[in-house]
C-alpha atoms as a PDB file:
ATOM      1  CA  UNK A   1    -204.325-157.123  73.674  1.00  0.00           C
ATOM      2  CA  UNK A   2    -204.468-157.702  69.960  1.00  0.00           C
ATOM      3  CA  UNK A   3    -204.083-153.300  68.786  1.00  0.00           C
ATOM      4  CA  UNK A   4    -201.248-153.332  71.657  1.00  0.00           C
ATOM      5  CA  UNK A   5    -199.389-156.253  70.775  1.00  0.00           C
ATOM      6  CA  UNK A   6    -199.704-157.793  67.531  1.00  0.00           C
ATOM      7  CA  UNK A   7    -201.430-155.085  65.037  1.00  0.00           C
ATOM      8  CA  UNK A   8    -198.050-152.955  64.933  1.00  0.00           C
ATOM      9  CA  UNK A   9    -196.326-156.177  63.935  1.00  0.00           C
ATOM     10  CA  UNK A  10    -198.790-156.845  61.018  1.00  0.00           C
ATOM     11  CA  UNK A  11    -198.801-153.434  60.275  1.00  0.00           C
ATOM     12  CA  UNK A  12    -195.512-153.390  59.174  1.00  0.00           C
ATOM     13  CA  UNK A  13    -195.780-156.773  57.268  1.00  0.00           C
ATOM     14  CA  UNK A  14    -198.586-155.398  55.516  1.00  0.00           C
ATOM     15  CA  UNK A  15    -195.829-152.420  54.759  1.00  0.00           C
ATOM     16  CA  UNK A  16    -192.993-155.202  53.734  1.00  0.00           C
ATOM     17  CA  UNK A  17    -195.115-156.721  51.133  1.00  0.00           C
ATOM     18  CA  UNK A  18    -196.456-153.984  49.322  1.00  0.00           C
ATOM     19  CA  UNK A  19    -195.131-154.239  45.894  1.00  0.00           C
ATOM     20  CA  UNK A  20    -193.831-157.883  46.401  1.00  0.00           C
ATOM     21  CA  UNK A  21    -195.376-160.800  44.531  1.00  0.00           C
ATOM     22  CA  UNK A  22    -194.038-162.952  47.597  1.00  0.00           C
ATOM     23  CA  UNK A  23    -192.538-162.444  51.245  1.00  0.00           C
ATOM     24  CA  UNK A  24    -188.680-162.824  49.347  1.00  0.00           C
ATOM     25  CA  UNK A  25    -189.886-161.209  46.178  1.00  0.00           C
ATOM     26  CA  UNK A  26    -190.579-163.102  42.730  1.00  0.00           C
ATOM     27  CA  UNK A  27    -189.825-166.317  44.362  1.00  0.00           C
ATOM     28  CA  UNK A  28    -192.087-168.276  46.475  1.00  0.00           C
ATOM     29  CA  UNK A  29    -190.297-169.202  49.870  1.00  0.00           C
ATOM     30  CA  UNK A  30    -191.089-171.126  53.357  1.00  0.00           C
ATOM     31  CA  UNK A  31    -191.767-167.517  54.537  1.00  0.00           C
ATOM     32  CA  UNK A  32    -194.648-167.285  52.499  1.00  0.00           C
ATOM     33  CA  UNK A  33    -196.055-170.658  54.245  1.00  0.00           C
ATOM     34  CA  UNK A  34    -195.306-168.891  57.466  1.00  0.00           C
ATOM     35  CA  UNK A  35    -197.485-165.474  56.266  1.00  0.00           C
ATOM     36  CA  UNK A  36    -200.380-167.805  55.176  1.00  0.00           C
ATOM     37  CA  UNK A  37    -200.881-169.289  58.354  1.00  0.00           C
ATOM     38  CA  UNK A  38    -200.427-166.045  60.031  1.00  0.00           C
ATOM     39  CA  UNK A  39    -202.754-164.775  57.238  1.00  0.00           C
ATOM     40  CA  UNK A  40    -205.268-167.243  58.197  1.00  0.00           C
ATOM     41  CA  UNK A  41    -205.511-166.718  61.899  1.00  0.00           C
ATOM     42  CA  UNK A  42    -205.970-163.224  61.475  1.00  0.00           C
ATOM     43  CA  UNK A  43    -208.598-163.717  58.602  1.00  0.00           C
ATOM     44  CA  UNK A  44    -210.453-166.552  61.307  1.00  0.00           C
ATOM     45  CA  UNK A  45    -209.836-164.456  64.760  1.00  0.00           C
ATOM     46  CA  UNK A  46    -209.829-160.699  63.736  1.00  0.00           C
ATOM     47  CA  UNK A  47    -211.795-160.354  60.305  1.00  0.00           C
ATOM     48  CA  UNK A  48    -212.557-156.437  61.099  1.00  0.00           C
ATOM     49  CA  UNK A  49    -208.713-156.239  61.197  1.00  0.00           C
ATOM     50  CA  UNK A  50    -207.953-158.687  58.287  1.00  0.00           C
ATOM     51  CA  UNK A  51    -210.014-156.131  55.733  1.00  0.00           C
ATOM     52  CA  UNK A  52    -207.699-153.103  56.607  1.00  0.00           C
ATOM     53  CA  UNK A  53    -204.629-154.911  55.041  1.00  0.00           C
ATOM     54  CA  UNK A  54    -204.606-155.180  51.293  1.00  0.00           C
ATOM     55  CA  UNK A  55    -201.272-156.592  51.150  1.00  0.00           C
ATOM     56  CA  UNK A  56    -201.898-159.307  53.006  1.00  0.00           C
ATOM     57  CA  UNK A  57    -204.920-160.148  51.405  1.00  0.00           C
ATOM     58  CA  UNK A  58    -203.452-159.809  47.794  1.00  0.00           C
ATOM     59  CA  UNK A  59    -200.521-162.406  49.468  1.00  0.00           C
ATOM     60  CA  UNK A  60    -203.372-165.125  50.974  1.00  0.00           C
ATOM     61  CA  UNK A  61    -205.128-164.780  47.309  1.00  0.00           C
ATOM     62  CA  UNK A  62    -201.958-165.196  45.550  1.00  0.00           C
ATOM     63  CA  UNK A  63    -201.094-168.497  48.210  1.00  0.00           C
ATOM     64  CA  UNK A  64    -204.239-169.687  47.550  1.00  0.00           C
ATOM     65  CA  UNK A  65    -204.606-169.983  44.085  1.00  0.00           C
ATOM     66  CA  UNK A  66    -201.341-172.013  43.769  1.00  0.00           C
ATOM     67  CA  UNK A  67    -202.047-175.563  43.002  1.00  0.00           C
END
């Protein structure tokens, strides 16, 4: 279920952020709470997936050293 119907979709959000410091670009949005939490499930429920994403990961460190 998850390579047929979810790791397209987080392909291409992986895609969206590349280059971006956040989901809307220099500013920090309610999209980027969104992508954490996303971030976080996939981290928790698919980590063999979570380390193909740099992207992402760069977002979820960037999230989670805000204070």
């Amino acid at each position: 279920m998850f390579a047929n119907e979810v790791a397209w979709l987080i392909e291409r959000i992986d895609k969206f952020l590349n280059g971006k410091a956040w989901a809307a670009g220099a500013n920090l949005t309610y999209i980027d709470f969104a992508l954490f939490e996303l971030e976080e499930t996939l981290k928790s429920f698919h980590p063999e997936s979570w380390a193909k994403f740099a992207n992402l990961q760069k977002h979820h460190q960037e999230f989670s050293n805000i204070p």
